[in-house]
Protein backbone atom coordinates (compact mmCIF):
# COMPACT_ATOMS: atom_id res chain seq x y z
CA UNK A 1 -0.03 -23.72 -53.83
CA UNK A 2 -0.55 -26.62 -56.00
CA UNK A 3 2.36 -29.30 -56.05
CA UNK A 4 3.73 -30.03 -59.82
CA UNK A 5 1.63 -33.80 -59.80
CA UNK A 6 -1.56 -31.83 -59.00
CA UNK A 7 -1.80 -29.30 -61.97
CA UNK A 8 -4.26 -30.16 -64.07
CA UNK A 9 -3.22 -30.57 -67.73
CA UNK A 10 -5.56 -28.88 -70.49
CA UNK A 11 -6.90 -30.64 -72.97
CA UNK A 12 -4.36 -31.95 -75.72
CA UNK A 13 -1.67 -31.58 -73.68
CA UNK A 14 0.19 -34.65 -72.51
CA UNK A 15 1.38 -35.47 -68.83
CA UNK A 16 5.20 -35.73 -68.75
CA UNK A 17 6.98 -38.26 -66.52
CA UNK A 18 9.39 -35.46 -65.55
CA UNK A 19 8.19 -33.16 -63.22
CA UNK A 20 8.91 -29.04 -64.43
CA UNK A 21 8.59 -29.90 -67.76
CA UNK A 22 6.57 -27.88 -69.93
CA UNK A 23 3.56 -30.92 -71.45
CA UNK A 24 3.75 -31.29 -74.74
CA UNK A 25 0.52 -30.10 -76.57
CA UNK A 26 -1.08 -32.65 -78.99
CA UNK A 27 -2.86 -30.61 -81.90
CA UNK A 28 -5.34 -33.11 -83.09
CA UNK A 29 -6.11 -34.59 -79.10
CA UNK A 30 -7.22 -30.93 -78.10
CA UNK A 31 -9.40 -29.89 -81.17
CA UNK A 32 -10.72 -33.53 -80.76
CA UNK A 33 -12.00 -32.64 -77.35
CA UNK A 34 -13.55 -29.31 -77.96
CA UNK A 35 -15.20 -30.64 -81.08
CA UNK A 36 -16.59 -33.56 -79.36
CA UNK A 37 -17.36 -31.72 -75.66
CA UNK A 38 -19.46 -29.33 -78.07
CA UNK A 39 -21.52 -31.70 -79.89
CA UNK A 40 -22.56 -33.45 -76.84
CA UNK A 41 -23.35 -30.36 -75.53
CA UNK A 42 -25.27 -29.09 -78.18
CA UNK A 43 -27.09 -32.72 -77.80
CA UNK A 44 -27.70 -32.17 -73.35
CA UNK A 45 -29.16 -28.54 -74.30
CA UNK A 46 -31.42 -29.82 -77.13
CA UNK A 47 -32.83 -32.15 -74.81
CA UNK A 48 -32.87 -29.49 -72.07
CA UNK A 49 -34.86 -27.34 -74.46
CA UNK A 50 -37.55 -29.44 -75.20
CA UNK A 51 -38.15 -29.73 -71.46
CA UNK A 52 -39.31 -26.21 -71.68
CA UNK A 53 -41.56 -26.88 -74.18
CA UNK A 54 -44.60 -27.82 -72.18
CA UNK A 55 -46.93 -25.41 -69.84
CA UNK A 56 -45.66 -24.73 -66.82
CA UNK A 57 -47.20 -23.28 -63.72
CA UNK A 58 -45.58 -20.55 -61.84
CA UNK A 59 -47.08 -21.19 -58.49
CA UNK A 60 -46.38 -24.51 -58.92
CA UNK A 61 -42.61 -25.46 -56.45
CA UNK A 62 -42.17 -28.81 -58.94
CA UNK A 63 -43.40 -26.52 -61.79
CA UNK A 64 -40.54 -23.88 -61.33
CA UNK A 65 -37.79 -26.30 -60.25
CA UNK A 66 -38.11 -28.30 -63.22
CA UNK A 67 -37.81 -25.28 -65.45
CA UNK A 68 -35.17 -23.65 -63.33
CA UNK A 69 -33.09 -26.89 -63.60
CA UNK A 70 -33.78 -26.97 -67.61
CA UNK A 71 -32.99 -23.15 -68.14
CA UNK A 72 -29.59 -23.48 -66.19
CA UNK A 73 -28.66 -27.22 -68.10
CA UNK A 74 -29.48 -24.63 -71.60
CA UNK A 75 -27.29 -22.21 -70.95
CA UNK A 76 -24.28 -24.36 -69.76
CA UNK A 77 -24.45 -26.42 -72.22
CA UNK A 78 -24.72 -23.60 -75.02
CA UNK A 79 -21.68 -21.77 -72.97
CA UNK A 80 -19.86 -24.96 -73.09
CA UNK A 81 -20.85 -25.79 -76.85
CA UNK A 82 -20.07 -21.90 -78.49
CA UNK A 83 -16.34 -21.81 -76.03
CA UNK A 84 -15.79 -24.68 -77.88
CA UNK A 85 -16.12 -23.73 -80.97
CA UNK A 86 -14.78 -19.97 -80.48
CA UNK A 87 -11.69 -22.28 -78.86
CA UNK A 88 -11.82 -25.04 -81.95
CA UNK A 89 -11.83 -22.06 -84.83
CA UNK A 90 -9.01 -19.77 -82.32
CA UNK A 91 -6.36 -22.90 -82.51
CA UNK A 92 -7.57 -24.15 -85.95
CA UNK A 93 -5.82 -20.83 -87.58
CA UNK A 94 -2.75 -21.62 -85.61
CA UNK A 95 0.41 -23.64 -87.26
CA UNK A 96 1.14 -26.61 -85.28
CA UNK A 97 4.71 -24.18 -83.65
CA UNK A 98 2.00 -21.94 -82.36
CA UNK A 99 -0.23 -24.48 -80.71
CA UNK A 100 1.89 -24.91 -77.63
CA UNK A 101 2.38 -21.05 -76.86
CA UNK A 102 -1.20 -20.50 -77.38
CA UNK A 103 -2.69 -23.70 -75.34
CA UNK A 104 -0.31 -22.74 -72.52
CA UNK A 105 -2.00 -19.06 -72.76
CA UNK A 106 -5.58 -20.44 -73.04
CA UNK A 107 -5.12 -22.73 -70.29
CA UNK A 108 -8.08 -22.10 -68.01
CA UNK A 109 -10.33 -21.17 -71.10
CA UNK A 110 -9.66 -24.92 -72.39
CA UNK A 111 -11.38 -26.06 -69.17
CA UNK A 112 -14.15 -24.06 -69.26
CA UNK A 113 -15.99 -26.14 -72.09
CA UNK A 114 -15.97 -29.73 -70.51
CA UNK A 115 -16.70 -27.97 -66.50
CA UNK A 116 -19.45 -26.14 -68.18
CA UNK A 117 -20.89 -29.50 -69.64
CA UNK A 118 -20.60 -31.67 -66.59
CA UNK A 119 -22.99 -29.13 -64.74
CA UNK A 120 -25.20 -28.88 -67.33
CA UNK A 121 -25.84 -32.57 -67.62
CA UNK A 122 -25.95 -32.99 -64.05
CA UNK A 123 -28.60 -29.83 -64.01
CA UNK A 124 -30.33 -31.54 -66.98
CA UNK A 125 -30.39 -35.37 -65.29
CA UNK A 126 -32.29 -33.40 -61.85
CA UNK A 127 -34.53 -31.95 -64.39
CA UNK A 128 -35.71 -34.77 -65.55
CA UNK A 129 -35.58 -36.75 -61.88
CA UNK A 130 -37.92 -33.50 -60.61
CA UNK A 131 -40.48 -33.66 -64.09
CA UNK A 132 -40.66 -38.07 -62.34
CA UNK A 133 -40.82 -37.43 -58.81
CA UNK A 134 -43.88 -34.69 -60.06
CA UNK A 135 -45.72 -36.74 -62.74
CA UNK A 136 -45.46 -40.09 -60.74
CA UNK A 137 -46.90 -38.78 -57.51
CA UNK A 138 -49.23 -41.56 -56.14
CA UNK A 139 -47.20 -44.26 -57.56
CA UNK A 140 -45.18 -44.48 -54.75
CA UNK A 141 -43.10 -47.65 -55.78
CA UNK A 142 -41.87 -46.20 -59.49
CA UNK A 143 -41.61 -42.33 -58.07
CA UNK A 144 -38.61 -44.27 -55.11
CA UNK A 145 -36.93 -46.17 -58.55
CA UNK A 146 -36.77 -43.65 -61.20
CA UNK A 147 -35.48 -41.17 -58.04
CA UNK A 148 -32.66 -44.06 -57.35
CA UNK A 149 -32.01 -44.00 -61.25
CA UNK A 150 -31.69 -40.33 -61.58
CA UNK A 151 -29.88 -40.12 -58.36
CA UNK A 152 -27.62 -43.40 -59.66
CA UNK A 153 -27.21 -40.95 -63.17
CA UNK A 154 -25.73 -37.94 -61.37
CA UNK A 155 -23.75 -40.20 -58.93
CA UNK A 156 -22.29 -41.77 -61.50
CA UNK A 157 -20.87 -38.73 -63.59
CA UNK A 158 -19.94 -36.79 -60.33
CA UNK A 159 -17.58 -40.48 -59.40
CA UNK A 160 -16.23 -40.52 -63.15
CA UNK A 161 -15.35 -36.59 -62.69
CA UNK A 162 -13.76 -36.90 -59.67
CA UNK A 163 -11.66 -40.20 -60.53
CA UNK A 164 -10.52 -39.30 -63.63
CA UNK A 165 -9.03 -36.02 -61.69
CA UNK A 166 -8.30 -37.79 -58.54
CA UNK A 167 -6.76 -41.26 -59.79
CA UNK A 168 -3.75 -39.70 -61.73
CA UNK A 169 -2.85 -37.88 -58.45
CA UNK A 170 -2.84 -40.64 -56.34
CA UNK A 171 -1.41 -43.28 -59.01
CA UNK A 172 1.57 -40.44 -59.83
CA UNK A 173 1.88 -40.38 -55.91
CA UNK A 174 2.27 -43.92 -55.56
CA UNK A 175 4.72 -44.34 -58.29
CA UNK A 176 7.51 -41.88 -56.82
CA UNK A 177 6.74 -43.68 -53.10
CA UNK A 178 6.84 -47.18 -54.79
CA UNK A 179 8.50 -47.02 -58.24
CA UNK A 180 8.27 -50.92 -58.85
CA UNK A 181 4.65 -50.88 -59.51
């Protein structure tokens, strides 16, 4: 069971200070967020895309990982880019009395867009550290650094992900033990 301070809130809706509340949902904050998680998507899978541009060797383990990687950052991010749009043109018809009833029905759907678009750039960033760690074999010294930068890259957005979930908890947590900070 997931304590009230642990729910996650979808996107446009705001956090209340009093626990049981129903949030609040912020029109222009959620349609913000799906337009913008679908752009950048739509960016990730362009750049996944061309990946699969070159030749590619079957019987080739670097060959097929690389694509593999590519094909899976494509379709999340084209999953996460079209569920944001269905979403954006869905709550776009709806008055701003309607908004509320229908984010609080659409909850888990309103996730789907940004989850689907952290994978995919995380699948698209091991892409490209497998198409370095291939082309630079026998340059032993920039194969170790651009692994450290990729591996730096996807370190870096699975940290972000998991504070920007985590800290709220904890910071929410420390407020009702210690209410003067």
């Amino acid at each position: 069971m997931i304590r009230d301070e642990q729910k996650q809130v979808a996107p446009g809706e705001e956090r209340n200070t009093t626990m049981g509340e129903i949030p609040k949902i912020n029109r222009e904050k959620m349609l913000n967020d799906l337009v913008n998680t679908g752009v950048m998507a739509a960016l990730i899978g362009g750049f996944a895309l061309s990946n699969l541009q070159r030749d590619y060797d079957v019987h080739n383990g670097w060959d097929v990982s690389i694509y593999m990687t590519s094909l899976v950052a494509i379709h999340l991010c084209t999953c996460s880019c079209l569920t944001s749009a269905l979403l954006y043109r869905s709550a776009n018809f709806l008055s701003d009395e309607e908004i509320p009833t229908w984010a609080a029905g659409h909850k888990m759907l309103l996730h789907f867009p940004i989850g689907k678009f952290v994978v995919g750039v995380i699948s698209y960033i091991v892409s490209v550290m497998l198409t370095g760690w291939k082309e630079l074999e026998g340059i032993d010294t920039f194969r170790i650094i651009a692994l450290g930068i990729g591996l730096g890259s996807v370190g870096m957005i699975m940290f972000t992900a998991i504070w920007l979930v985590i800290k709220p908890i904890c910071c929410k947590r420390n407020m009702a033990v210690n209410p003067k900070n």
